[in-house]
C-alpha atoms as a PDB file:
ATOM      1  CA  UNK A   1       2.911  21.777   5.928  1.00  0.00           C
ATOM      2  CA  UNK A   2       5.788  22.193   3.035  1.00  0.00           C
ATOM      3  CA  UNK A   3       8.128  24.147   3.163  1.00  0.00           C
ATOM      4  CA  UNK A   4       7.536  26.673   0.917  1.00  0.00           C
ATOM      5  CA  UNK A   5       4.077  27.622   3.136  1.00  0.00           C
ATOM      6  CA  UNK A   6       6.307  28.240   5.933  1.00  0.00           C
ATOM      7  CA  UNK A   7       8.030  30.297   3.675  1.00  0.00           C
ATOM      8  CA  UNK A   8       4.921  32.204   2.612  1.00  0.00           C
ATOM      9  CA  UNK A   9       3.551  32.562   5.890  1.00  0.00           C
ATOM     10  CA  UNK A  10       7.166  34.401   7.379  1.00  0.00           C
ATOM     11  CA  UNK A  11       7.330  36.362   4.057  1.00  0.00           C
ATOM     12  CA  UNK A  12       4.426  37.826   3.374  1.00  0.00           C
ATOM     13  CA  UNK A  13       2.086  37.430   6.143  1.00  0.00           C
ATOM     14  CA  UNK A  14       4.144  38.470   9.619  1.00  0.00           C
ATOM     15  CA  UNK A  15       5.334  42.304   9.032  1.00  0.00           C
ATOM     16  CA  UNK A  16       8.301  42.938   7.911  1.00  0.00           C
ATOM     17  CA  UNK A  17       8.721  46.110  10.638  1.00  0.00           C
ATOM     18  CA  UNK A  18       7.143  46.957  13.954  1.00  0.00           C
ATOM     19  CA  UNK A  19       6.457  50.630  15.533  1.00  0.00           C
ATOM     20  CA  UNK A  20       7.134  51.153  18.740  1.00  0.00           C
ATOM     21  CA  UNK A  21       3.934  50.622  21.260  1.00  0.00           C
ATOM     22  CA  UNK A  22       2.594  48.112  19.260  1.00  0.00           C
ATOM     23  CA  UNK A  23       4.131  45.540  21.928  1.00  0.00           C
ATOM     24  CA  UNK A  24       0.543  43.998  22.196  1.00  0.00           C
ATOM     25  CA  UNK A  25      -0.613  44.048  18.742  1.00  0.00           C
ATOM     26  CA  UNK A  26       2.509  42.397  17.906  1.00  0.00           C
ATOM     27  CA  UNK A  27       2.356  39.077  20.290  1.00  0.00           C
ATOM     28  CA  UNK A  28      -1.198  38.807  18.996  1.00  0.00           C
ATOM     29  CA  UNK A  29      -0.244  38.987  15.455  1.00  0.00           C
ATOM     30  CA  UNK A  30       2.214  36.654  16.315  1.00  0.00           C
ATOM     31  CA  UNK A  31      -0.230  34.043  18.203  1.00  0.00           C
ATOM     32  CA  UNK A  32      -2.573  33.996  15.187  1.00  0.00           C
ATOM     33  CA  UNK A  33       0.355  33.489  12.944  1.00  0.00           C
ATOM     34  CA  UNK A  34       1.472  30.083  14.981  1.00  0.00           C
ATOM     35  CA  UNK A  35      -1.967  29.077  14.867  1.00  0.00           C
ATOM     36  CA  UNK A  36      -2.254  29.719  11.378  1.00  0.00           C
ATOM     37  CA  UNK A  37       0.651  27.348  10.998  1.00  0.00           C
ATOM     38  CA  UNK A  38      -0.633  24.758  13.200  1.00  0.00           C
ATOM     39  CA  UNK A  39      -4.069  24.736  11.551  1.00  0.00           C
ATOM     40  CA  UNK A  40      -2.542  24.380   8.454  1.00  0.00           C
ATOM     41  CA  UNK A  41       0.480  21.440   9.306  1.00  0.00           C
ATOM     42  CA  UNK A  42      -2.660  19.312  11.102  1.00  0.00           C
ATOM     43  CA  UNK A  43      -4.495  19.565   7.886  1.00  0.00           C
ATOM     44  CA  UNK A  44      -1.726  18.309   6.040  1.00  0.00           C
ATOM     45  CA  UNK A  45      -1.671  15.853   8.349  1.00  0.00           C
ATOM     46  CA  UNK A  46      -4.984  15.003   7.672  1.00  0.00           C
ATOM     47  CA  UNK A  47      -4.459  14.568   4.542  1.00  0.00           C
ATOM     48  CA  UNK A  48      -1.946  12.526   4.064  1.00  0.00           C
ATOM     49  CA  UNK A  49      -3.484  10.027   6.731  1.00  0.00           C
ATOM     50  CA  UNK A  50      -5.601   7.169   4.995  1.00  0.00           C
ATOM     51  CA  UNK A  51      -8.345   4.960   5.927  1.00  0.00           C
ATOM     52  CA  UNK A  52      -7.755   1.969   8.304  1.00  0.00           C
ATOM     53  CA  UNK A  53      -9.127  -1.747   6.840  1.00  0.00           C
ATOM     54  CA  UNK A  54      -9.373  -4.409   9.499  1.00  0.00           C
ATOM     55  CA  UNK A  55      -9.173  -8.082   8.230  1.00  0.00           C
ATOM     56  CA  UNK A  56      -8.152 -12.046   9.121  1.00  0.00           C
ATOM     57  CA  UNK A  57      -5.786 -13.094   6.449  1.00  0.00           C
ATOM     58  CA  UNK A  58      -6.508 -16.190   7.735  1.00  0.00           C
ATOM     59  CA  UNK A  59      -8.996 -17.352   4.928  1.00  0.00           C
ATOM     60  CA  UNK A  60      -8.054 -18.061   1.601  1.00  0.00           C
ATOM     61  CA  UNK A  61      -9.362 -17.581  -1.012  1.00  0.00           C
ATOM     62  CA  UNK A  62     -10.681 -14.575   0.666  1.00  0.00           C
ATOM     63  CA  UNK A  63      -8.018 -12.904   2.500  1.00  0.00           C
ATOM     64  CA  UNK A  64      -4.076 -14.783   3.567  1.00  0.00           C
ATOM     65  CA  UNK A  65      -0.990 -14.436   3.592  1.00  0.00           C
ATOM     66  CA  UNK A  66       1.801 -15.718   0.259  1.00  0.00           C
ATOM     67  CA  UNK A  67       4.941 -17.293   0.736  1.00  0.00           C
ATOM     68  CA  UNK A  68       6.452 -13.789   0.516  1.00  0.00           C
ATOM     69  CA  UNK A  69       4.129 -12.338   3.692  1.00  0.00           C
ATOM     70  CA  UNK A  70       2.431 -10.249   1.724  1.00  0.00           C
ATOM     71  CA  UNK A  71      -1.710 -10.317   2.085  1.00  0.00           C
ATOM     72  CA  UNK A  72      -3.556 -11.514  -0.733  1.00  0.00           C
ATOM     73  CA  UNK A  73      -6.845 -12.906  -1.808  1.00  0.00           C
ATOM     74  CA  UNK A  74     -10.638 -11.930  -3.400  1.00  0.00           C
ATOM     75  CA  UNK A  75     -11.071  -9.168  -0.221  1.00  0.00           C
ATOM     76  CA  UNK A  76      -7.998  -7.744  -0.834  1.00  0.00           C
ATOM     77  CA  UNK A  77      -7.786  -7.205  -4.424  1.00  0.00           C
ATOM     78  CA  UNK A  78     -11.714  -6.026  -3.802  1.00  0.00           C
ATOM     79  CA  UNK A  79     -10.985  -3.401  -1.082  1.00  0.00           C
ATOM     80  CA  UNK A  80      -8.223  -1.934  -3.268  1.00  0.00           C
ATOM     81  CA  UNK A  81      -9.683  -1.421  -6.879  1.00  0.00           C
ATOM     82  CA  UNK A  82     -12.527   0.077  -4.688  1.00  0.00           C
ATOM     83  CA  UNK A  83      -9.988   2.497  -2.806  1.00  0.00           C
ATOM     84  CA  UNK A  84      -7.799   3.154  -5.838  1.00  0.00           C
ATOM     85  CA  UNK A  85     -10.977   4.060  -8.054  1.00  0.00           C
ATOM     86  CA  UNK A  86     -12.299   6.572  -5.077  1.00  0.00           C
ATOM     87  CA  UNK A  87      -8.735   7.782  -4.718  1.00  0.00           C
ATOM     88  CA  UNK A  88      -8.635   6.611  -0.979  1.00  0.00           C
ATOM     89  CA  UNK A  89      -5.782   5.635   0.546  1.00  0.00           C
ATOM     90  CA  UNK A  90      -5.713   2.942   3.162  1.00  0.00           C
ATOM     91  CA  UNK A  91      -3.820   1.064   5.857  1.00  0.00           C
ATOM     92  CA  UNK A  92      -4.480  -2.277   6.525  1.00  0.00           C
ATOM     93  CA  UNK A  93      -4.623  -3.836   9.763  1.00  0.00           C
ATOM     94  CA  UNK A  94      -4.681  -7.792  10.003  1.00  0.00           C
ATOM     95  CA  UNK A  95      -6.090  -8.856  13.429  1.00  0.00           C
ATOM     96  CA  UNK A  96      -8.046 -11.933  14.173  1.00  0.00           C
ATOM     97  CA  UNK A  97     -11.621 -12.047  13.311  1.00  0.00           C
ATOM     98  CA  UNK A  98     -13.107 -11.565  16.374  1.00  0.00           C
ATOM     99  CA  UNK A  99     -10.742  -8.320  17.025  1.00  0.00           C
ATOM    100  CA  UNK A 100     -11.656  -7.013  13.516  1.00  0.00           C
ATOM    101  CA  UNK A 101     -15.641  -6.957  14.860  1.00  0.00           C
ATOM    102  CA  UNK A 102     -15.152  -5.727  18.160  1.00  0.00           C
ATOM    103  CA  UNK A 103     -12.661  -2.813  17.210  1.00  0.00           C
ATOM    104  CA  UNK A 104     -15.167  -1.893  14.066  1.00  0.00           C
ATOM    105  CA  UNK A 105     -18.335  -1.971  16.214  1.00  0.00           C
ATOM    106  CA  UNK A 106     -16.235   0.965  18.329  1.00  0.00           C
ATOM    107  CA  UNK A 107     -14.697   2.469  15.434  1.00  0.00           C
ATOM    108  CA  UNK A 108     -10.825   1.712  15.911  1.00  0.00           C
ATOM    109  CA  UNK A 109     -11.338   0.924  12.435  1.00  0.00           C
ATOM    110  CA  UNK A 110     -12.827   2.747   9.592  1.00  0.00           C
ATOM    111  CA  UNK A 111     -13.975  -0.489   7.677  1.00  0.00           C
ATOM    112  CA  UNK A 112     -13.617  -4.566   7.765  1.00  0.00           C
ATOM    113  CA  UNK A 113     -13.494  -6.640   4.948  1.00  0.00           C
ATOM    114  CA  UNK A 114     -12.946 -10.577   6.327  1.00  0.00           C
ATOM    115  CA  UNK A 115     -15.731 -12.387   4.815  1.00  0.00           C
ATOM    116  CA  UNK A 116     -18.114 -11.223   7.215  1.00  0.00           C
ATOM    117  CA  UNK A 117     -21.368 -12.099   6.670  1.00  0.00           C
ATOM    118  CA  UNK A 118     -23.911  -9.709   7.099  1.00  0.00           C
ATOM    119  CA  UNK A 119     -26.830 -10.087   9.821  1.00  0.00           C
ATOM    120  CA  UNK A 120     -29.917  -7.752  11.567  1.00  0.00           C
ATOM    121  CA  UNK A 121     -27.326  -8.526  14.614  1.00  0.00           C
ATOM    122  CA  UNK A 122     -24.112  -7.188  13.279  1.00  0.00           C
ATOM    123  CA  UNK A 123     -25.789  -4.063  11.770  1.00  0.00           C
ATOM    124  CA  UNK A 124     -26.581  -2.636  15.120  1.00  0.00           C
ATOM    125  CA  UNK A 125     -23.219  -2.065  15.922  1.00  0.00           C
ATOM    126  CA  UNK A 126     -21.900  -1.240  12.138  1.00  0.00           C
ATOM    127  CA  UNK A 127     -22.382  -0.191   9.001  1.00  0.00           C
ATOM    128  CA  UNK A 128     -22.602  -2.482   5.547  1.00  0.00           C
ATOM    129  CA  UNK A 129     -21.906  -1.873   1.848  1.00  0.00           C
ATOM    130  CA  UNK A 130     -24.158  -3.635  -0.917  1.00  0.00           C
ATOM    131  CA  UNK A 131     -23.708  -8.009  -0.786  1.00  0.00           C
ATOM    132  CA  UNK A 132     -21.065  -8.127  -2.713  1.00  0.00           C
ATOM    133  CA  UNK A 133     -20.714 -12.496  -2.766  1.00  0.00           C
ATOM    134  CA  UNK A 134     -23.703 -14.796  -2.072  1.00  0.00           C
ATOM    135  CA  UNK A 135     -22.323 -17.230   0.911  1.00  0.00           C
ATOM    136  CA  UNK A 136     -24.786 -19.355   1.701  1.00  0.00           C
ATOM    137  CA  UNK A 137     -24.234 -23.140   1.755  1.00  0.00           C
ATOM    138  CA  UNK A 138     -25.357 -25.232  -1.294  1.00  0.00           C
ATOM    139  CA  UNK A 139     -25.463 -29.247  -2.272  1.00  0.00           C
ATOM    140  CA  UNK A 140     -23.267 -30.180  -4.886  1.00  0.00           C
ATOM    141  CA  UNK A 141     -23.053 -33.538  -6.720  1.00  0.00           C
ATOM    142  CA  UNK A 142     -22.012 -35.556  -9.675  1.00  0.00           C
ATOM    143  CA  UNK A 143     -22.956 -34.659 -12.489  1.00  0.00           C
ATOM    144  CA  UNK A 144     -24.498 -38.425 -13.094  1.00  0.00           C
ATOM    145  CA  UNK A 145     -26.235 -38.087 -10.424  1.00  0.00           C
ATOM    146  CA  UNK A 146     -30.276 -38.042 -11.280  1.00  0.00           C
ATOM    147  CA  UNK A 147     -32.155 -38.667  -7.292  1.00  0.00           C
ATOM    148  CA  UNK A 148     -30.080 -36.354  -5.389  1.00  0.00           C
ATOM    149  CA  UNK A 149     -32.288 -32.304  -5.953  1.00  0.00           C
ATOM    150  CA  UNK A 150     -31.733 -30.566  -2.732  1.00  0.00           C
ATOM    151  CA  UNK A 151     -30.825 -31.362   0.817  1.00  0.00           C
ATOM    152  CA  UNK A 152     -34.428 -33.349   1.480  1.00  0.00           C
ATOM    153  CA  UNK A 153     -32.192 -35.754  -0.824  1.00  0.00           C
ATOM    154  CA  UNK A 154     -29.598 -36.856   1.025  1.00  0.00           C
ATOM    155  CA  UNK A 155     -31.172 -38.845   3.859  1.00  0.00           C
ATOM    156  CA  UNK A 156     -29.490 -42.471   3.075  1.00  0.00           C
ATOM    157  CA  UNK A 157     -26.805 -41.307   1.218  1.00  0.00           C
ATOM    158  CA  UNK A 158     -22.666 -40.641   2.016  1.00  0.00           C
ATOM    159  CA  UNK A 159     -22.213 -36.306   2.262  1.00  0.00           C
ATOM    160  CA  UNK A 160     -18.491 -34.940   3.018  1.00  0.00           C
ATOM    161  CA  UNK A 161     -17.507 -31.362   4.248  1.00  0.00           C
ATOM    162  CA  UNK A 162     -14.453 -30.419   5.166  1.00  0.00           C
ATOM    163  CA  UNK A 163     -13.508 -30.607   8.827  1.00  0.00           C
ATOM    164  CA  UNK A 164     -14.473 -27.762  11.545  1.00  0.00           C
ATOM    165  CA  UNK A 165     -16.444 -25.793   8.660  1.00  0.00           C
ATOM    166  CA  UNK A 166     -20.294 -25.448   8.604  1.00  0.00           C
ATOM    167  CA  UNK A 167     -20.692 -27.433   5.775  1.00  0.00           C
ATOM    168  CA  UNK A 168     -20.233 -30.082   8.225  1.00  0.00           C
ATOM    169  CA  UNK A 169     -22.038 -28.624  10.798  1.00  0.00           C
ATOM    170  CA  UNK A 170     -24.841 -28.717   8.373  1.00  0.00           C
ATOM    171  CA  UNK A 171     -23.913 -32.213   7.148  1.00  0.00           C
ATOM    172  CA  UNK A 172     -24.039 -33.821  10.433  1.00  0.00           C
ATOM    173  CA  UNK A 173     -27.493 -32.134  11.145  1.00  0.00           C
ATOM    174  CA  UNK A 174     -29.451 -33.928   8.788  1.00  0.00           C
ATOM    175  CA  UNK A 175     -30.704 -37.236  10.368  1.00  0.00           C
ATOM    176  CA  UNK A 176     -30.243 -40.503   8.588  1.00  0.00           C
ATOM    177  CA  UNK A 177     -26.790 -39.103   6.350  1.00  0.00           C
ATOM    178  CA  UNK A 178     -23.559 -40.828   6.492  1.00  0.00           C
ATOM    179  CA  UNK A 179     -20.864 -38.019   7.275  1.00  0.00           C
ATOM    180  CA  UNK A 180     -17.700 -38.361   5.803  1.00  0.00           C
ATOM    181  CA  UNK A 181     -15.226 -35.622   6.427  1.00  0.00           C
ATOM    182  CA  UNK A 182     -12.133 -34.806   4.725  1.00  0.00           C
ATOM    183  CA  UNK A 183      -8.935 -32.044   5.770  1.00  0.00           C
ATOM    184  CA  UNK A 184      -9.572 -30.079   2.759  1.00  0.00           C
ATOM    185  CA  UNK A 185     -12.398 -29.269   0.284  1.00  0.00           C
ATOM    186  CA  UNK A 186     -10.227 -30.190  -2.926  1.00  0.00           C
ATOM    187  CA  UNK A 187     -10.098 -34.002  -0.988  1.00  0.00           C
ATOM    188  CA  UNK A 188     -13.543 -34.005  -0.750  1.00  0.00           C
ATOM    189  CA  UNK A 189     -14.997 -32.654  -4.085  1.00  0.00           C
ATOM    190  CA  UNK A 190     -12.260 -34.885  -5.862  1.00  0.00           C
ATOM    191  CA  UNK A 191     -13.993 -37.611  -3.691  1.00  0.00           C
ATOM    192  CA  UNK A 192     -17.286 -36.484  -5.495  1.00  0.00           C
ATOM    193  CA  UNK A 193     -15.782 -36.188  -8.766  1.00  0.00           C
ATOM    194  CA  UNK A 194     -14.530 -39.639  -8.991  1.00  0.00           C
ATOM    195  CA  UNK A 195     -17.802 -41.080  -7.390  1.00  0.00           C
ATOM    196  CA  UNK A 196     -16.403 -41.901  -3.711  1.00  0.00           C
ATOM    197  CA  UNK A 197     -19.116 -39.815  -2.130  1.00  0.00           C
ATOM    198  CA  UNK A 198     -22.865 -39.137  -3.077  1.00  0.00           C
ATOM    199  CA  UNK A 199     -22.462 -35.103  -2.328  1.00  0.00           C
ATOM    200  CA  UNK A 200     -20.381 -32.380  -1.027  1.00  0.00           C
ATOM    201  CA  UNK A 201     -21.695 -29.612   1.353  1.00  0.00           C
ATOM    202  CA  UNK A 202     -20.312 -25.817   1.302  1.00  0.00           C
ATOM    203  CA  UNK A 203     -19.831 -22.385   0.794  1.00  0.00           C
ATOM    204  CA  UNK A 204     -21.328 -21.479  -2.351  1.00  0.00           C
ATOM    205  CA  UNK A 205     -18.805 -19.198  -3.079  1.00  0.00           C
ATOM    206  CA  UNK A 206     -15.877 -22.295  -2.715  1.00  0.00           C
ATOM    207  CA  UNK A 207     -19.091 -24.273  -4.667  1.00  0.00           C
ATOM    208  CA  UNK A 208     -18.870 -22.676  -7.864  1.00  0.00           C
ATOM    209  CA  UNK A 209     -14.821 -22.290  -8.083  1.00  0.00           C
ATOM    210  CA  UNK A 210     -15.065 -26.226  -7.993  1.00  0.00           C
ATOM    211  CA  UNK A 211     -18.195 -26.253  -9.974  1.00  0.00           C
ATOM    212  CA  UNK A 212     -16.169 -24.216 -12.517  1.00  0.00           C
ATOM    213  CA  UNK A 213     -13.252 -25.549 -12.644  1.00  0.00           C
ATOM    214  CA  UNK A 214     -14.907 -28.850 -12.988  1.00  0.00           C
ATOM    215  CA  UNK A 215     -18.113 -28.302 -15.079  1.00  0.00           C
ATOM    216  CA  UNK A 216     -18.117 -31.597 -17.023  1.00  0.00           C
ATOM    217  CA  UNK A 217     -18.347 -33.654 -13.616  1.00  0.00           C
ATOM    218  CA  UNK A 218     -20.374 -31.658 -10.825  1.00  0.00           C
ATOM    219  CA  UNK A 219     -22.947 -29.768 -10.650  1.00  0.00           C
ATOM    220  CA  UNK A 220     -24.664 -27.325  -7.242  1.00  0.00           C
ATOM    221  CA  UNK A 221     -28.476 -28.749  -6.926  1.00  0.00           C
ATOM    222  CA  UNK A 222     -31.202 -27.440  -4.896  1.00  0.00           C
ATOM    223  CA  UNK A 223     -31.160 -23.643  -3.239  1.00  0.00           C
ATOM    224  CA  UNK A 224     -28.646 -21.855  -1.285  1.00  0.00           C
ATOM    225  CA  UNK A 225     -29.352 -23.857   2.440  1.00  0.00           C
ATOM    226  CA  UNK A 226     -28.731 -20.346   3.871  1.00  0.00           C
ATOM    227  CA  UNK A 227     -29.112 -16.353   3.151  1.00  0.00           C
ATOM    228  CA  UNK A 228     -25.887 -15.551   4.607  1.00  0.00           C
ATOM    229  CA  UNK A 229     -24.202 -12.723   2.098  1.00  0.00           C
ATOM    230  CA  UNK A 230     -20.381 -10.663   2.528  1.00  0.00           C
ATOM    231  CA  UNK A 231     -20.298  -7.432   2.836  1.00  0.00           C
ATOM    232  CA  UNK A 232     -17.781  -4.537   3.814  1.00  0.00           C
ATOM    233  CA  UNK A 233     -18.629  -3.321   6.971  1.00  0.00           C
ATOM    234  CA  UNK A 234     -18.259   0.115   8.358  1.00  0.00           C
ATOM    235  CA  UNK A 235     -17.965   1.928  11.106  1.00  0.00           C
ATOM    236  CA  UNK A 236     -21.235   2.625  12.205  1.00  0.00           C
ATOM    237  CA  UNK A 237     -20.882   7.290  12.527  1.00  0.00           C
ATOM    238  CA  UNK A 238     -18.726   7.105   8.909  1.00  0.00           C
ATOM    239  CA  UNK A 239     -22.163   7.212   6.763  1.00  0.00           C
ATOM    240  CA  UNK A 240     -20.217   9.100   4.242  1.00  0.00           C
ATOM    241  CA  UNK A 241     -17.525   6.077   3.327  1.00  0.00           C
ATOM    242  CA  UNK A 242     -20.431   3.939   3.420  1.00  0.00           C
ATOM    243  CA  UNK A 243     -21.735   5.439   0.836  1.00  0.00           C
ATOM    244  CA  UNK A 244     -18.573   5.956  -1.263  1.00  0.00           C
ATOM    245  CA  UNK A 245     -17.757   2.062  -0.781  1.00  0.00           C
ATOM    246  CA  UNK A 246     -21.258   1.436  -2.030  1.00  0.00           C
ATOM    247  CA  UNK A 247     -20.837   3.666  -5.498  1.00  0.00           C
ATOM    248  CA  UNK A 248     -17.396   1.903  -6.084  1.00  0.00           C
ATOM    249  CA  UNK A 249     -18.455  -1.733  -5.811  1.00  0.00           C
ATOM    250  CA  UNK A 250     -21.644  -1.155  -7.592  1.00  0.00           C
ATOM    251  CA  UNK A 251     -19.072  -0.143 -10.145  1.00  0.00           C
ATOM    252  CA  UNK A 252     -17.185  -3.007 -10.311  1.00  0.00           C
ATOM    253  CA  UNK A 253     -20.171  -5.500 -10.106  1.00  0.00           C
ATOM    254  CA  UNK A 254     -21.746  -3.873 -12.860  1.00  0.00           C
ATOM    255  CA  UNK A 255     -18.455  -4.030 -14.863  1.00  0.00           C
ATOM    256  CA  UNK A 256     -17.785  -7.806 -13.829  1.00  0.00           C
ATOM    257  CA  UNK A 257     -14.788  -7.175 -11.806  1.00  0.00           C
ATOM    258  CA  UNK A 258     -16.159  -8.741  -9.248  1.00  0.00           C
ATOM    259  CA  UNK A 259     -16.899 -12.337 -11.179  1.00  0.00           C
ATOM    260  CA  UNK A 260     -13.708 -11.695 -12.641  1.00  0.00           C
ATOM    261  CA  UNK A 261     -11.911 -11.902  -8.967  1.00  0.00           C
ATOM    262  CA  UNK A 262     -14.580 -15.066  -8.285  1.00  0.00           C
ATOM    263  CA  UNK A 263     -13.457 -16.677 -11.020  1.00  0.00           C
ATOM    264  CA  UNK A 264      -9.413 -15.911 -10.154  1.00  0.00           C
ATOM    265  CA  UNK A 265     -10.205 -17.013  -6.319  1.00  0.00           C
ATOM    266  CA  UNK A 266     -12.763 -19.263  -5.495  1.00  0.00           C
ATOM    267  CA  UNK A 267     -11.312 -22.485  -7.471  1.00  0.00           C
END
């Protein structure tokens, strides 16, 4: 509460003078005043208290850290156009990934943006906004490649992924493929590139930043190997910021904000 309410509230709302026997009237009048003022400092409070966003700035290009500690990435820049265009404000909270689930599926946090893909599994514990970035796993090639149109392709032939991810989970699945790994996804689709390899197994979303960045050499064949899709999740009893999330990012799909942050991010 400001001052000036305070101000207000001794001014013109407790009485200037009381007559005598009015001993009782007057510690009631003053009881309702104080709880007046409480009432009305708690909703300031209230007010001026934002949202809480759980993430893992752990993955780039999604959400990490710069050289300068500050959080960055496609989430990030996401979950604040959405905020600053529904005049929310937030707090973030960076935890790791399996903290930002468990506290959202008991509502320490108001919402989770981390990549998290969404599944029937996750949704009975929390909320989701609207896909907002396909993340499925897709094949991708050189472009002078002609026998190589899906995964039934690669049986025979040399497929990289980068370590621990599950592109090369999926790569060492497929019976009868040479698995190559490399550190990093720029060693291994430079592999591709320059013919070293006979195809490269990943996120879609990482997929297409290469793709992009390198049209004139590979190309993504075949479908998406999976249906896994990001959303924001929410806490499962805050229907209401579900559906203001939901408004805002149809917003800024529609308007190609969101390709626009693809095409900054996912290189």
């Amino acid at each position: 509460m400001t001052f000036l309410s305070r101000v207000f509230i001794i001014k013109y709302i407790v009485p200037k003078k009381m007559k005598r026997g009015e001993k009782v009237k007057q510690k009631t009048y003053v009881f309702v005043v104080v709880l007046l003022v409480a009432v009305l400092a708690l909703t300031g409070c209230a007010k001026s208290s934002g949202i809480t966003i759980a993430t893992d700035a752990t993955f780039p290009p999604f959400e990490y850290t710069d050289e300068n500690g500050n959080m960055v990435g496609f989430d990030v820049d996401l979950m604040n156009k959405i905020a600053e265009n529904a005049g929310l404000k937030i707090e973030w909270v960076n935890v790791p990934f399996d903290s930002v689930l468990a506290g959202l599926s008991e509502c320490q946090y108001d919402a989770a943006i981390a990549a998290i893909s969404i599944s029937d599994e996750r949704k009975q514990s929390m909320l989701f906004s609207a896909p907002y970035l396909d993340a499925g796993l897709i094949v991708v090639v050189n472009k002078e490649t002609t026998d190589i149109n899906g995964i039934e392709d690669l049986v025979g032939k040399t497929v990289a992924a980068q370590l621990g991810t599950t592109g090369e989970m999926a790569a060492q699945e497929i019976e009868g493929v040479t698995y190559k790994p490399y550190d990093s996804y720029e060693l291994a689709f430079l592999e591709l590139a320059n013919k070293g390899v006979d195809a490269v197994i990943a996120d879609n979303p990482l997929a297409m930043g290469y793709i992009a960045a390198n049209p004139e050499k590979i190309m993504s064949v075949g479908d998406v190997l999976n249906l896994e899709q990001y959303g924001i999740a929410i806490c499962k009893d805050n229907a209401e910021l579900q559906a203001t999330i939901d408004a805002e990012l149809q917003k800024l799909i529609d308007s190609g904000y969101v390709a626009e942050l693809a095409a900054q991010y996912i290189k």
